[in-house]
N, C-alpha and C. Protein backbone atom coordinates (compact mmCIF):
# COMPACT_ATOMS: atom_id res chain seq x y z
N UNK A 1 -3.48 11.51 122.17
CA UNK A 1 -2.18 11.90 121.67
C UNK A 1 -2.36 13.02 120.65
N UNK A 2 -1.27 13.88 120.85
CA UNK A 2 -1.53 15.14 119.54
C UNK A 2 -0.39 14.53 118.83
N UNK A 3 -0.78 14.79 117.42
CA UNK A 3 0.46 14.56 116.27
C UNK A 3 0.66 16.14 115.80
N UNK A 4 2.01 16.21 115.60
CA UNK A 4 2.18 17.40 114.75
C UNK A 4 3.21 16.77 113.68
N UNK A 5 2.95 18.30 112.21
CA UNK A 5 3.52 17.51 111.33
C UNK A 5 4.27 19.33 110.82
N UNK A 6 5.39 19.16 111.08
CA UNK A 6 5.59 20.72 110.68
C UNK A 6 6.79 20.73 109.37
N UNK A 7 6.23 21.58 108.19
CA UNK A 7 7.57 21.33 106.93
C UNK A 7 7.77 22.42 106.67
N UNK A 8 9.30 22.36 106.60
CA UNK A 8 10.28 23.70 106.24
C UNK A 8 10.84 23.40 105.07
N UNK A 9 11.06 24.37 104.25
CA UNK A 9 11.85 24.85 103.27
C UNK A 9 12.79 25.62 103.65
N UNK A 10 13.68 24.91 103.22
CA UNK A 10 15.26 25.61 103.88
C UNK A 10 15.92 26.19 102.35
N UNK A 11 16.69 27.49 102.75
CA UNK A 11 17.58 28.04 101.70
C UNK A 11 18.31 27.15 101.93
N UNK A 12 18.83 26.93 100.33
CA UNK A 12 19.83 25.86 99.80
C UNK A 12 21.51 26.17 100.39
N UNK A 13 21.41 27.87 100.50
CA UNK A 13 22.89 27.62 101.24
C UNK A 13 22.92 27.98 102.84
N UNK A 14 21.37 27.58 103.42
CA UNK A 14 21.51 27.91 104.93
C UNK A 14 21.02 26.44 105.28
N UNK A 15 20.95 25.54 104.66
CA UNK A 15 20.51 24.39 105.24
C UNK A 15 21.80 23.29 106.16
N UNK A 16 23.41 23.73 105.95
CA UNK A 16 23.93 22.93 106.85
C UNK A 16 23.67 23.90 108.73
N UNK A 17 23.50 25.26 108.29
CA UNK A 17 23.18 25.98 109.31
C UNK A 17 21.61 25.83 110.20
N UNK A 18 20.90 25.57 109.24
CA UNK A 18 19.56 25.03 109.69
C UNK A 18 19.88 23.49 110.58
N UNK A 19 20.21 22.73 109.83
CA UNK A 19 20.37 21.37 110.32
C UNK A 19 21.12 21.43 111.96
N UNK A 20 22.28 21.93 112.06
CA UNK A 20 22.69 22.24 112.84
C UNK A 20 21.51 22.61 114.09
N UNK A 21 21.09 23.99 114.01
CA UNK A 21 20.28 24.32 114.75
C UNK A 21 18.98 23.55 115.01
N UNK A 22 18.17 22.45 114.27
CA UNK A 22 17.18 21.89 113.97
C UNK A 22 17.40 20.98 114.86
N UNK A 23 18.84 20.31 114.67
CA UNK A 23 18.92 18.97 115.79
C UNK A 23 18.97 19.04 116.65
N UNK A 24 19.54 20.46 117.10
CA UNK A 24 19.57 21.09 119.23
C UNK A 24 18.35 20.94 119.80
N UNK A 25 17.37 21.23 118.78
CA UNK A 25 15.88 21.44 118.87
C UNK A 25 15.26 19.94 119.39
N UNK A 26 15.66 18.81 117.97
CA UNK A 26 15.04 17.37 118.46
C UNK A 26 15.44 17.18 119.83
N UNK A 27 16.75 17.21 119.94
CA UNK A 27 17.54 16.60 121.22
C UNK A 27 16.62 17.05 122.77
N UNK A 28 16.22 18.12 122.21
CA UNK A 28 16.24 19.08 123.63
C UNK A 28 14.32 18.49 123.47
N UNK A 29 13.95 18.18 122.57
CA UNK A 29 12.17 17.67 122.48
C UNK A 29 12.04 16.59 123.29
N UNK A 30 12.93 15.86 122.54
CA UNK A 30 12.88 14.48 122.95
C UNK A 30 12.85 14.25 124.62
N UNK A 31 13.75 15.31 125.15
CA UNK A 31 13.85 15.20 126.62
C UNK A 31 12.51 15.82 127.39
N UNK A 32 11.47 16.27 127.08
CA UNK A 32 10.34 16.57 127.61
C UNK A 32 9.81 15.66 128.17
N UNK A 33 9.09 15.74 129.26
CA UNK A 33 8.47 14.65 129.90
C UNK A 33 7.55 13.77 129.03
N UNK A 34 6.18 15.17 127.95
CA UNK A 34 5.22 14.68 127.54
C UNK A 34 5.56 14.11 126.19
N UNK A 35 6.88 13.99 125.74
CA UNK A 35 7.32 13.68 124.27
C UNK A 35 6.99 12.10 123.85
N UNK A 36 6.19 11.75 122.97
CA UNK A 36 6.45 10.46 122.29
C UNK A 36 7.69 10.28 121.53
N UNK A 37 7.54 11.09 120.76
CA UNK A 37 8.64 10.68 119.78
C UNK A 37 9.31 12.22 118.98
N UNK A 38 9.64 11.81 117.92
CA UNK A 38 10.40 13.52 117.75
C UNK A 38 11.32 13.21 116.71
N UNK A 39 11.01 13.23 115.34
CA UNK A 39 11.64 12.75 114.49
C UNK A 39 11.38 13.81 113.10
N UNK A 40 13.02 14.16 112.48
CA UNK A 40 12.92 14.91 111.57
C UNK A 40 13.14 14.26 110.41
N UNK A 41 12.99 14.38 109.36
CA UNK A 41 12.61 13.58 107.54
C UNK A 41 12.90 14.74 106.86
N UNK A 42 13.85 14.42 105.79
CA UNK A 42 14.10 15.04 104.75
C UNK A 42 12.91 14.73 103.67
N UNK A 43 12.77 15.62 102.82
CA UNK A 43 11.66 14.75 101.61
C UNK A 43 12.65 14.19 100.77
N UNK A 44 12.47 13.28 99.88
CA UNK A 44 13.38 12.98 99.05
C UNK A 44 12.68 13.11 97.67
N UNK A 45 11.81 14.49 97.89
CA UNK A 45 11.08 14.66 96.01
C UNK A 45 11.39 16.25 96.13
N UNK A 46 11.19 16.78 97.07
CA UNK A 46 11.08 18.28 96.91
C UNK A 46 12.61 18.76 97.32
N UNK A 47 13.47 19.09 96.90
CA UNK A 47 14.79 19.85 97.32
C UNK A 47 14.77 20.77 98.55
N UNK A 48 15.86 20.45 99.62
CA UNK A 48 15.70 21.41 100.88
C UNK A 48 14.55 21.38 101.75
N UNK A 49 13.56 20.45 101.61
CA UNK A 49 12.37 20.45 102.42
C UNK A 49 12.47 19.30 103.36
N UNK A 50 11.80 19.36 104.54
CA UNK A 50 12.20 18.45 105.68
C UNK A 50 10.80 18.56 106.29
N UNK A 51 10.44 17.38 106.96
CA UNK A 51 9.40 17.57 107.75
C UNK A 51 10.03 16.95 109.34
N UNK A 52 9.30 18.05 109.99
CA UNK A 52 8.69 17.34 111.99
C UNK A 52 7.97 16.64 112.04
N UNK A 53 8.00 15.19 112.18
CA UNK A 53 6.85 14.65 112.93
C UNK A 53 6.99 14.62 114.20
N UNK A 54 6.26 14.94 115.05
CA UNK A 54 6.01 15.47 116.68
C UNK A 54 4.85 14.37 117.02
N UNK A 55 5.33 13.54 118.63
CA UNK A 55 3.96 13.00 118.80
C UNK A 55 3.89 13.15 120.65
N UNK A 56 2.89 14.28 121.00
CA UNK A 56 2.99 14.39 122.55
C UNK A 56 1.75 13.38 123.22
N UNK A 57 1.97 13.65 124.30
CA UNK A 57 1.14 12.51 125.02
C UNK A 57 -0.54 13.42 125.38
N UNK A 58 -0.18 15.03 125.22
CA UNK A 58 -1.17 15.31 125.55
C UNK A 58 -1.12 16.70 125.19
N UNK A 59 -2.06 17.39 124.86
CA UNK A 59 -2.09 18.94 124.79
C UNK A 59 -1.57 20.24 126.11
N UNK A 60 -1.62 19.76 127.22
CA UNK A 60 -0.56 19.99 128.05
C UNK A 60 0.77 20.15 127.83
N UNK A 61 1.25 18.83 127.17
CA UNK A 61 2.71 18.72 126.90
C UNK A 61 3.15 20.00 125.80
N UNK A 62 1.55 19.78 124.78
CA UNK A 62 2.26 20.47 123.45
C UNK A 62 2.51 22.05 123.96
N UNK A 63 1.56 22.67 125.17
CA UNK A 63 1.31 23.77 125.67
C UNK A 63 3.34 24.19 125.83
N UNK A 64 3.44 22.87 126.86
CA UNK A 64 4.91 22.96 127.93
C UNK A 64 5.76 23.13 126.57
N UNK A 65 5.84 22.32 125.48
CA UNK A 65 6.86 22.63 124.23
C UNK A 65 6.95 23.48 123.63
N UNK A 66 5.50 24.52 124.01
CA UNK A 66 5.67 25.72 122.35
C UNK A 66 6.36 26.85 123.64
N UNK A 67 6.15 26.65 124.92
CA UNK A 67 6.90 27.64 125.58
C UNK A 67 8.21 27.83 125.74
N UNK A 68 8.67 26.51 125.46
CA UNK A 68 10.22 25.74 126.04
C UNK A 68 11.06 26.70 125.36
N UNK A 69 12.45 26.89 126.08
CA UNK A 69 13.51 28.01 125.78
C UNK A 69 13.79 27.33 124.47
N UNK A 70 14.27 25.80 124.14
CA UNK A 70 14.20 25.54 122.91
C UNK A 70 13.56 26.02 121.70
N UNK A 71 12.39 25.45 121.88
CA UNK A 71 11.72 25.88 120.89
C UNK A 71 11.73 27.63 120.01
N UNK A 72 11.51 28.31 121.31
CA UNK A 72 11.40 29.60 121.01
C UNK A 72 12.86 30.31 120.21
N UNK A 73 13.86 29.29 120.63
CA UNK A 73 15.24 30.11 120.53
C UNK A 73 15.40 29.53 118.86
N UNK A 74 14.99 28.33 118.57
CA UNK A 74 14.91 27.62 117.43
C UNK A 74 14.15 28.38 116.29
N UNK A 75 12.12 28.80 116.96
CA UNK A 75 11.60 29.62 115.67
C UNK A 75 12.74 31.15 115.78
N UNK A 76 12.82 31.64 116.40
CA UNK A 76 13.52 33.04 116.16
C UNK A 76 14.87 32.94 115.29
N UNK A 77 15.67 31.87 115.21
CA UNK A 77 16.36 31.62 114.11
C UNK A 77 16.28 30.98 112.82
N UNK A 78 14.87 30.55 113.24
CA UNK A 78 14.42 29.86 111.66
C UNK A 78 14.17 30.73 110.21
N UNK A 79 13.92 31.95 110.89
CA UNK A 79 13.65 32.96 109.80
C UNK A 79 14.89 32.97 108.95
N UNK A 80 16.20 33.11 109.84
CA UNK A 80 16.91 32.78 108.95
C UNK A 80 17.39 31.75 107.70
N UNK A 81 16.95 30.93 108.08
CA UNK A 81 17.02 29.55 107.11
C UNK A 81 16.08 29.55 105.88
N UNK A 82 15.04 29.35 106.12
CA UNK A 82 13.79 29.28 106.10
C UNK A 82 13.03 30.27 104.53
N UNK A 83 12.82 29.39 103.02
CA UNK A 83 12.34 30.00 102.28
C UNK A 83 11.13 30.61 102.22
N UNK A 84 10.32 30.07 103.15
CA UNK A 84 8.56 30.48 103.40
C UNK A 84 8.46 29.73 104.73
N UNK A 85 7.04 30.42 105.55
CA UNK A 85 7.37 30.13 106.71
C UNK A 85 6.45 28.93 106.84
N UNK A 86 7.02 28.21 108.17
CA UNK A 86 6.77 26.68 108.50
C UNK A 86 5.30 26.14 108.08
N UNK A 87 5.09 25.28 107.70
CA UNK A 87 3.55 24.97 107.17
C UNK A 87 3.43 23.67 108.30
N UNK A 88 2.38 23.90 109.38
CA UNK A 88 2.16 23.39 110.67
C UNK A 88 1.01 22.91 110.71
N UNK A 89 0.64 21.80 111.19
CA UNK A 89 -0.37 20.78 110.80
C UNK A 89 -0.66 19.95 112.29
N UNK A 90 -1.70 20.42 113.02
CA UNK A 90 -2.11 19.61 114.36
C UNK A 90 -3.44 18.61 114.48
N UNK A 91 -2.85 17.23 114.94
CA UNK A 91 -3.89 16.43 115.17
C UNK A 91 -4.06 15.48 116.16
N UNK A 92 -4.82 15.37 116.25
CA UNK A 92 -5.95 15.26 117.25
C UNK A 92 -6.05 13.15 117.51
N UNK A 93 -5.19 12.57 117.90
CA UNK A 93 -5.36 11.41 117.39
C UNK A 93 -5.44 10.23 118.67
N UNK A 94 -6.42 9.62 118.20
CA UNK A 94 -6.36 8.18 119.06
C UNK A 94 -6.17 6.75 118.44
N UNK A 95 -6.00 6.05 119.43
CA UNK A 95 -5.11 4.64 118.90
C UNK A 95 -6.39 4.13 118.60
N UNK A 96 -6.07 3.03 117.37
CA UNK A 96 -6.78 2.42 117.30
C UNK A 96 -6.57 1.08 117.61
N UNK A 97 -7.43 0.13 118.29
CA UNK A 97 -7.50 -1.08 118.91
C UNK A 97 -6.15 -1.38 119.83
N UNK A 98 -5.85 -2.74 119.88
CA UNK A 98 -4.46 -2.84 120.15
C UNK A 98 -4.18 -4.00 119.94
């Protein structure tokens, strides 16, 4: 399984506009074949900051997601939102026991 962990800083007066656009994004993740899961988090210490946790089934999948019309249509408007750009974090993970 790959985990991704991606956190944005959103301008304080583009964040109902971010949100907006952010959730087209989950919706449209979630529907991927290779998607585990797909869940966005506000922080509740840092103001305007949110994290992706992303969990695909395989590096294939993550390949099929960074191409997806979503995605792409999502970073090209993120600039707008967006105080510094996305701080993106990939790993590499297996289950342990069961």
């Amino acid at each position: 399984m790959i985990i991704i962990h991606a956190g944005f800083q959103v301008l304080k007066e583009k964040e109902e506009e971010f949100l907006d656009e952010i959730y087209k994004l989950v919706d449209a993740s979630r529907e991927e074949s290779g998607n585990v899961s797909y869940h966005l988090l506000k922080d509740t210490e840092k103001t305007n900051a949110y994290l992706m946790v992303e969990v695909w089934r395989d590096h294939e999948a993550v390949q099929s997601h960074n191409g997806s019309e979503h995605l792409t249509t999502f970073l090209e408007k993120a600039k707008l939102y967006l105080s510094a750009p996305a701080d993106v974090n990939v790993y590499d993970a297996n289950q342990l026991g069961k």
